[in-house]
PDB file of N, CA and C in Angstrom:
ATOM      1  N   UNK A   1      15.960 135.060   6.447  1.00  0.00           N
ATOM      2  CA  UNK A   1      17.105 135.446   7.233  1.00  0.00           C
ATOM      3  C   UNK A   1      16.669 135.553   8.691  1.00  0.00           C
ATOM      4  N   UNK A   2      17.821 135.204   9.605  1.00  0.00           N
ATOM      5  CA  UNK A   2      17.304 135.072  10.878  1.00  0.00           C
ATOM      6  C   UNK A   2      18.437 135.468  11.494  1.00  0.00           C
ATOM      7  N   UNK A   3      17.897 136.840  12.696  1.00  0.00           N
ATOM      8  CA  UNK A   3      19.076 137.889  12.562  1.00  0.00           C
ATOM      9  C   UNK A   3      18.755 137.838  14.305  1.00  0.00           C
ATOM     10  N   UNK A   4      19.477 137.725  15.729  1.00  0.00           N
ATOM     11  CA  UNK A   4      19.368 137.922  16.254  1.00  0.00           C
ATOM     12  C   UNK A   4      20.198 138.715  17.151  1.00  0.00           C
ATOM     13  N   UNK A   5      19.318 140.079  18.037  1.00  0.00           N
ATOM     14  CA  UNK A   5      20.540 140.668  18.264  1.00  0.00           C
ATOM     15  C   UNK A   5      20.578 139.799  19.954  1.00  0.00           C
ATOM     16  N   UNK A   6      21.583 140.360  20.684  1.00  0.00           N
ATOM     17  CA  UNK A   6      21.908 139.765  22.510  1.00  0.00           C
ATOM     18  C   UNK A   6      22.287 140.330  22.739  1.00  0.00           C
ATOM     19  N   UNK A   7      21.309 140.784  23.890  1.00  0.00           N
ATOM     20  CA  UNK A   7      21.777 141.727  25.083  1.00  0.00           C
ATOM     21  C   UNK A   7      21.026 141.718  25.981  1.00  0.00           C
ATOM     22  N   UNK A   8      20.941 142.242  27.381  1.00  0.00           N
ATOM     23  CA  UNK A   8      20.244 142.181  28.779  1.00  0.00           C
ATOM     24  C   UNK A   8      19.113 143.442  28.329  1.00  0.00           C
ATOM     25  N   UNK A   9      19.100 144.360  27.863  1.00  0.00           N
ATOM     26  CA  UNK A   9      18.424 145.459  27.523  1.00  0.00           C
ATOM     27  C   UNK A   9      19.393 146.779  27.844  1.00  0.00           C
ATOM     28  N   UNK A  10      20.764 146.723  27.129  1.00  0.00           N
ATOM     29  CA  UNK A  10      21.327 148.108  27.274  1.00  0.00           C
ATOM     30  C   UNK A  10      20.788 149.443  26.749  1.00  0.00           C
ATOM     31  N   UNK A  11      21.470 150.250  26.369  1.00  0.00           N
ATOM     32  CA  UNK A  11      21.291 151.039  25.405  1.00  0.00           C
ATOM     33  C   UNK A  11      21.996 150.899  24.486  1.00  0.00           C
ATOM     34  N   UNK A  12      23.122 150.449  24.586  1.00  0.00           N
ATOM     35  CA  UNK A  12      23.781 149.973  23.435  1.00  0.00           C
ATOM     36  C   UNK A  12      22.936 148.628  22.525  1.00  0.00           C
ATOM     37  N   UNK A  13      22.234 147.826  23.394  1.00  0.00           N
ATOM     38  CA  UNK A  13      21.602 146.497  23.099  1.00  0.00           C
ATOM     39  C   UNK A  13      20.339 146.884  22.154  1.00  0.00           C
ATOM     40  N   UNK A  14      19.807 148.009  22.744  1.00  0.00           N
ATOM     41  CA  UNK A  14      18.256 148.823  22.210  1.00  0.00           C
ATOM     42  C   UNK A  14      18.732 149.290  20.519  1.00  0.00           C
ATOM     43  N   UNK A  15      20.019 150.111  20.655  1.00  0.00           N
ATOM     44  CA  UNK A  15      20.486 150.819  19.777  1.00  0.00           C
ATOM     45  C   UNK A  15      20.579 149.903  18.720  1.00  0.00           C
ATOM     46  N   UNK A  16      21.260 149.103  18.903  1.00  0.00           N
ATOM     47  CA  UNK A  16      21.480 147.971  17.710  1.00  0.00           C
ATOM     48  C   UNK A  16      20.587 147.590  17.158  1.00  0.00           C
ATOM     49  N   UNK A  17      19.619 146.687  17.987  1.00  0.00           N
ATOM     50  CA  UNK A  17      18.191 146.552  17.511  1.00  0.00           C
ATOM     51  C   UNK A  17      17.388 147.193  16.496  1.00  0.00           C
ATOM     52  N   UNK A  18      17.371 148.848  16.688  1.00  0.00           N
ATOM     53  CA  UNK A  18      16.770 149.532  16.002  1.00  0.00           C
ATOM     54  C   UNK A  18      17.706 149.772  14.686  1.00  0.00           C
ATOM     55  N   UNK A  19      19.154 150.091  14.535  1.00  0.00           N
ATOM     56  CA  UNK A  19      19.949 149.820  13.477  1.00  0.00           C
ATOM     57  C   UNK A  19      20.005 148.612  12.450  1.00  0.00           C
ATOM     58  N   UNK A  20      19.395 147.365  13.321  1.00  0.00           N
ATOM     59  CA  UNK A  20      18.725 146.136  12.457  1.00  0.00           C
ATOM     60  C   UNK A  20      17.903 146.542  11.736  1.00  0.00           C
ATOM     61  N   UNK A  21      16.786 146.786  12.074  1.00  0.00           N
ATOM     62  CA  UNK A  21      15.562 147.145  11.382  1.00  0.00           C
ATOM     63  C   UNK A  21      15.393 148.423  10.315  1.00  0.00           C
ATOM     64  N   UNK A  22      16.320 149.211  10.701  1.00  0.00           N
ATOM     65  CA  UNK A  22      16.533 150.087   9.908  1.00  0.00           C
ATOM     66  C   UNK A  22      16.476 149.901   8.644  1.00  0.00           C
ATOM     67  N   UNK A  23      18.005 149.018   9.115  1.00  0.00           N
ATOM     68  CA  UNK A  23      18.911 148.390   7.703  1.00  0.00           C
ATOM     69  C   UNK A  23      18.315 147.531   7.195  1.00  0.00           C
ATOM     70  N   UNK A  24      17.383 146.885   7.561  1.00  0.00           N
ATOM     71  CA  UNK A  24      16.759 146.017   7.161  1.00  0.00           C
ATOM     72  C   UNK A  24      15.629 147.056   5.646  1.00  0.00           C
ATOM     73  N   UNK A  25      15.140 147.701   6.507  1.00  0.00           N
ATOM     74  CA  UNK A  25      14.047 148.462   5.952  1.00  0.00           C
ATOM     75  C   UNK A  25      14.338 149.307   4.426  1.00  0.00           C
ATOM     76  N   UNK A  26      15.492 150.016   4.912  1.00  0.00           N
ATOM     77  CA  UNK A  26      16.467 150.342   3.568  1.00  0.00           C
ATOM     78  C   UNK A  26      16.999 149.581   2.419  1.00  0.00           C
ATOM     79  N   UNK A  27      17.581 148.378   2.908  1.00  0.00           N
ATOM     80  CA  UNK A  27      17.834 147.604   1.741  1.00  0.00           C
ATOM     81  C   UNK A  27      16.918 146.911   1.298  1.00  0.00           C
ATOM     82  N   UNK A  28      15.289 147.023   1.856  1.00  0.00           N
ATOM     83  CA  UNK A  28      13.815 146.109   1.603  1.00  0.00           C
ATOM     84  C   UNK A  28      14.371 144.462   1.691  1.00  0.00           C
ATOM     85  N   UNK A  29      14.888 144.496   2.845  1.00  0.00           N
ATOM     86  CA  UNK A  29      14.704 142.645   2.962  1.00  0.00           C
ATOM     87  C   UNK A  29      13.863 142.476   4.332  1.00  0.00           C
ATOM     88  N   UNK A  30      13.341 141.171   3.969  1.00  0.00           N
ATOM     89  CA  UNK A  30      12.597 141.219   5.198  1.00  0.00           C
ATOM     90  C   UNK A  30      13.703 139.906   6.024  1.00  0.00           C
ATOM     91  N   UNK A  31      13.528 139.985   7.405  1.00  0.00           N
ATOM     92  CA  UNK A  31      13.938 139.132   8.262  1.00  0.00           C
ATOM     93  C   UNK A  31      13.209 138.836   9.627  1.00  0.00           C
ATOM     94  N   UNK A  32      13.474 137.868  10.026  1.00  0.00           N
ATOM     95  CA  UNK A  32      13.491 137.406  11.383  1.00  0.00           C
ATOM     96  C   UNK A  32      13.972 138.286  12.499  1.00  0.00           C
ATOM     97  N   UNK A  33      14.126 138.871  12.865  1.00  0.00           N
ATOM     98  CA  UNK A  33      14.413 139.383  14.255  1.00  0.00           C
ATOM     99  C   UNK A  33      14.069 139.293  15.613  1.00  0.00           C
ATOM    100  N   UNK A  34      15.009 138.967  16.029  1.00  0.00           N
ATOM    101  CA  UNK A  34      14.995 138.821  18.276  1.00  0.00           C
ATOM    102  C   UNK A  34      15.768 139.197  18.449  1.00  0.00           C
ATOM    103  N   UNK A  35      15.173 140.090  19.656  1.00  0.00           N
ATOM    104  CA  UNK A  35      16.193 140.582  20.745  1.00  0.00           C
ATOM    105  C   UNK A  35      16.375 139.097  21.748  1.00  0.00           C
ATOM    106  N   UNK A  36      17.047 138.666  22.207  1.00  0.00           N
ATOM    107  CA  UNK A  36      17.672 137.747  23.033  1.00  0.00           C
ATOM    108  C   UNK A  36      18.569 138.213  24.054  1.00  0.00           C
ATOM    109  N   UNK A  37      17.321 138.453  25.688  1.00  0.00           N
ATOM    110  CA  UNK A  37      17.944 139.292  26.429  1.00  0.00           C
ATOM    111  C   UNK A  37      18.372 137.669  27.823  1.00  0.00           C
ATOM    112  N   UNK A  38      18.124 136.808  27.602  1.00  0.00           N
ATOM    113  CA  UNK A  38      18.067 135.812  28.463  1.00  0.00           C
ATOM    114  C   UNK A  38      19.940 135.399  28.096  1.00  0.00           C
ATOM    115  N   UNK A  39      20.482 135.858  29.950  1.00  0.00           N
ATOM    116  CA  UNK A  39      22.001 135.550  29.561  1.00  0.00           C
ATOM    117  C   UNK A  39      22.341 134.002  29.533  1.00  0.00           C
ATOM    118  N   UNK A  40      21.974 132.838  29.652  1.00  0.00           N
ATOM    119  CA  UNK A  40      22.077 131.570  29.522  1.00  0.00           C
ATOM    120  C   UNK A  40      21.800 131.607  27.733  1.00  0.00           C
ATOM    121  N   UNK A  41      20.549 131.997  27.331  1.00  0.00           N
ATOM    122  CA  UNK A  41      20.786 132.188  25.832  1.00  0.00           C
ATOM    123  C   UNK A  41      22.034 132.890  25.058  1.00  0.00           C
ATOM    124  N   UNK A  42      22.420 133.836  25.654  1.00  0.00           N
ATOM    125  CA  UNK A  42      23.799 134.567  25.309  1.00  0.00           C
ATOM    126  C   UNK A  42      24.933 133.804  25.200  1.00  0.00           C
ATOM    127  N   UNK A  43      24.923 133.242  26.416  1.00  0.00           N
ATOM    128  CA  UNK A  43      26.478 132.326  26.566  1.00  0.00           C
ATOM    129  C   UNK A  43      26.739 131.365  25.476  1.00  0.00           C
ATOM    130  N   UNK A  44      25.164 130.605  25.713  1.00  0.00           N
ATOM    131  CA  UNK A  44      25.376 129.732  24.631  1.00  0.00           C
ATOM    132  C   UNK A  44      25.971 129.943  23.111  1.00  0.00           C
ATOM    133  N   UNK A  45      26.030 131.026  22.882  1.00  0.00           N
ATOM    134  CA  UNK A  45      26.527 131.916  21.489  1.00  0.00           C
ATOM    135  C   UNK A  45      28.103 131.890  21.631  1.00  0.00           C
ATOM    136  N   UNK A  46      28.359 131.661  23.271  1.00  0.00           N
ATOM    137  CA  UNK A  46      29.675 132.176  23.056  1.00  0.00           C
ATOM    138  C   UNK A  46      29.921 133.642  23.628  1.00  0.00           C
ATOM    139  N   UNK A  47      29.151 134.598  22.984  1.00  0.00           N
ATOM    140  CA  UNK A  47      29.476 136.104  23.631  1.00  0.00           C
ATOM    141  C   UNK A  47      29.289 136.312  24.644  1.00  0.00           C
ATOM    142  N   UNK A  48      30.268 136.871  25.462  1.00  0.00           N
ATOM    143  CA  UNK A  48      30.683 137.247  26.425  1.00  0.00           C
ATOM    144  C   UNK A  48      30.305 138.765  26.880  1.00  0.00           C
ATOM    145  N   UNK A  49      30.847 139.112  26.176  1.00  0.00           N
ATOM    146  CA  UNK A  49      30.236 140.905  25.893  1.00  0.00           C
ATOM    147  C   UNK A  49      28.960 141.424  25.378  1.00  0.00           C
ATOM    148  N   UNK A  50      27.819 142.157  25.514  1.00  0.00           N
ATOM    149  CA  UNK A  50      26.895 142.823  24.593  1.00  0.00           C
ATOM    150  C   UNK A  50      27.103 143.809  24.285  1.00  0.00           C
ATOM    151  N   UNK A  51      26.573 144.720  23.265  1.00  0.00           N
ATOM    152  CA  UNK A  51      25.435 143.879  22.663  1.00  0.00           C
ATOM    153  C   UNK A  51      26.221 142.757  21.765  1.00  0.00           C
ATOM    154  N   UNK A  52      25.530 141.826  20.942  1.00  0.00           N
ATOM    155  CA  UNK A  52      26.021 140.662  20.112  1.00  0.00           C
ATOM    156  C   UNK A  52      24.739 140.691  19.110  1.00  0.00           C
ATOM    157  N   UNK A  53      25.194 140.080  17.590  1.00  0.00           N
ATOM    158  CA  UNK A  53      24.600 139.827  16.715  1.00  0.00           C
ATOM    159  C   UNK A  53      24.713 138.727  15.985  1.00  0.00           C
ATOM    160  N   UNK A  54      23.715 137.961  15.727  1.00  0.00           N
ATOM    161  CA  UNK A  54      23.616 136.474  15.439  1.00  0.00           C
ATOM    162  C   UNK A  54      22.890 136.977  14.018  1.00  0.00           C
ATOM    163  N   UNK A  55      23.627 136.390  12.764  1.00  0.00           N
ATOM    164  CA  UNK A  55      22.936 136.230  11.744  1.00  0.00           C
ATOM    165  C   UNK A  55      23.051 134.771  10.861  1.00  0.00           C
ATOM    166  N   UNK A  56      21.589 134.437  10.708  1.00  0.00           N
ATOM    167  CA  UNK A  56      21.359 132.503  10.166  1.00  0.00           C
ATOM    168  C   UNK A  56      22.881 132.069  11.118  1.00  0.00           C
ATOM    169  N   UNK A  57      22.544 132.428  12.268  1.00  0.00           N
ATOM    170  CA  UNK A  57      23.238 131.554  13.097  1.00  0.00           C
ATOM    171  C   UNK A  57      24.720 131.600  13.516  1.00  0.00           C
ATOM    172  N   UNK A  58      25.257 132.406  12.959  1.00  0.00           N
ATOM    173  CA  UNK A  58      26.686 132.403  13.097  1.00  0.00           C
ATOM    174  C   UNK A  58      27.135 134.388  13.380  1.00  0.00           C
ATOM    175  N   UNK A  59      27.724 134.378  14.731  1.00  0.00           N
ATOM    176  CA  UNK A  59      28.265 135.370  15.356  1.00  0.00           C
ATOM    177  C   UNK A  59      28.946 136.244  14.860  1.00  0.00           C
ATOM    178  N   UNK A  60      28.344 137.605  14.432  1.00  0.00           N
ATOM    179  CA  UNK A  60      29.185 138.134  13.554  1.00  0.00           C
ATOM    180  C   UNK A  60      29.940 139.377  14.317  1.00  0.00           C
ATOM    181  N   UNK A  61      29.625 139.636  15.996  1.00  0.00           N
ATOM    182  CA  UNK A  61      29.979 140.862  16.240  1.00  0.00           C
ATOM    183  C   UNK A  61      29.934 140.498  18.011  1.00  0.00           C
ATOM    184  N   UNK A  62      30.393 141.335  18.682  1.00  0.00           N
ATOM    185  CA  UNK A  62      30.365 140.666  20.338  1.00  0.00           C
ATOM    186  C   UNK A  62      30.753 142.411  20.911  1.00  0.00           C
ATOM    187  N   UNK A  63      29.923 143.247  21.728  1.00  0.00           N
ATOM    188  CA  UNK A  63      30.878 144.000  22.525  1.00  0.00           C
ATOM    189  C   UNK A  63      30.872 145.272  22.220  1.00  0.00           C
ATOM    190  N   UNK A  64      29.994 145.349  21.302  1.00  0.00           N
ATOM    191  CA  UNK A  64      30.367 146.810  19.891  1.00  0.00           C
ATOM    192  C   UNK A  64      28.788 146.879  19.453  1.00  0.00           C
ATOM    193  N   UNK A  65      28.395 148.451  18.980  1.00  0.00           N
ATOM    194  CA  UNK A  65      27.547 149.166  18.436  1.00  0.00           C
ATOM    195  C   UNK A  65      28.114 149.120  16.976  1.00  0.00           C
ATOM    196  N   UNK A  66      27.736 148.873  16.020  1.00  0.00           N
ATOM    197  CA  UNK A  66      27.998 148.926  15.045  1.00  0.00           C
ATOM    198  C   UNK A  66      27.831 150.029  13.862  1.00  0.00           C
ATOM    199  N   UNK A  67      28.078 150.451  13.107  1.00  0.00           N
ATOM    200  CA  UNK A  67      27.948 151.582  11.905  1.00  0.00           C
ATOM    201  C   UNK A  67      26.835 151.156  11.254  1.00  0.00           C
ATOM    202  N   UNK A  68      26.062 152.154  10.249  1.00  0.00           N
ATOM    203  CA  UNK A  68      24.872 151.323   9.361  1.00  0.00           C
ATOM    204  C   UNK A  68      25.995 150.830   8.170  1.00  0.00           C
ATOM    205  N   UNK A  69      27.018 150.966   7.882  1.00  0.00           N
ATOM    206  CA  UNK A  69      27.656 150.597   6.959  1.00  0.00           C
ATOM    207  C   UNK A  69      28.568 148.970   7.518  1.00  0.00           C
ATOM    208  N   UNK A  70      28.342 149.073   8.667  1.00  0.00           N
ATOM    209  CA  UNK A  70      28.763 147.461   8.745  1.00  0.00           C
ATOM    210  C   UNK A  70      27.882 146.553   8.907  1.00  0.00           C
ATOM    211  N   UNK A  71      26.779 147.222   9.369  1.00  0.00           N
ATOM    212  CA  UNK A  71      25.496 146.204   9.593  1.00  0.00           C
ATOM    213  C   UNK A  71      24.767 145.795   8.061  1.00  0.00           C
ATOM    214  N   UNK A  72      25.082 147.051   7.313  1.00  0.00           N
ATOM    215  CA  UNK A  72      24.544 146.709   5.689  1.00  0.00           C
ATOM    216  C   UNK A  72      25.612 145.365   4.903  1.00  0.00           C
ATOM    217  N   UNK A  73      26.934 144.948   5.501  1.00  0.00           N
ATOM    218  CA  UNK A  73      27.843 144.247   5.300  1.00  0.00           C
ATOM    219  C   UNK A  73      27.727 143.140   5.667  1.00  0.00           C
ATOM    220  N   UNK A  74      26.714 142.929   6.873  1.00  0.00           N
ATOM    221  CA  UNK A  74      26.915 141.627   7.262  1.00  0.00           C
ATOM    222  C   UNK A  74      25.445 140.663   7.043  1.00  0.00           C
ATOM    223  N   UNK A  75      24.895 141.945   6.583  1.00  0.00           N
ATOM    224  CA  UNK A  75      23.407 141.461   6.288  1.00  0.00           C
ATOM    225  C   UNK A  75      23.530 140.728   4.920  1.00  0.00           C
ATOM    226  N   UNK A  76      24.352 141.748   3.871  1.00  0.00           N
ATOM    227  CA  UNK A  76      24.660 141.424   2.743  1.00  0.00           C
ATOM    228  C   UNK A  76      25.215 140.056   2.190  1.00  0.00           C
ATOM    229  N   UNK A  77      26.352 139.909   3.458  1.00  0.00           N
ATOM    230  CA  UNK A  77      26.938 138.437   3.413  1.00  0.00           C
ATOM    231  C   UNK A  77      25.718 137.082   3.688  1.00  0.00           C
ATOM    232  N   UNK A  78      24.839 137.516   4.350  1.00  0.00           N
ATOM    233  CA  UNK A  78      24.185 136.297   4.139  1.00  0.00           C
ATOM    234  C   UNK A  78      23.174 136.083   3.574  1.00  0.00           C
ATOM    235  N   UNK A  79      22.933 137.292   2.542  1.00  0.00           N
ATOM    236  CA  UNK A  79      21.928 137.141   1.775  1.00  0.00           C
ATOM    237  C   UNK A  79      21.776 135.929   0.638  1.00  0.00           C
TER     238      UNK A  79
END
């Protein structure tokens, strides 16, 4: 799995990050993870807003801090 979060380095951007790994850690999967703070890399996604979360490639979130109960949802979906 290849999970990337985007952002410039907010706190919202940091926050997420660490809610990845969390969730990651809890449900014992292992993944890929980047922070992707380069905004030409961002755009290219499309998101406009940070923080943003890229999982196996496809945009699941733009703009928003997320819950551990939605991040356990979207991890799930691409398992």
């Amino acid at each position: 799995m290849d999970i990337k979060v985007l952002g410039t380095g907010c706190k919202k951007c940091i926050a997420l990050y660490n809610l990845i790994n969390e969730t990651l850690t809890e449900l014992d999967i292992s993944a890929k993870v980047e922070k992707v703070e380069d905004i030409t890399q961002i755009v290219q996604y499309g998101v406009m807003l940070t923080p943003g979360l890229v999982i196996n490639g496809k945009v699941k979130i733009s703009g928003k801090v997320l819950s551990k109960g939605d991040v356990k949802k979207y991890i799930q979906e691409e398992i």
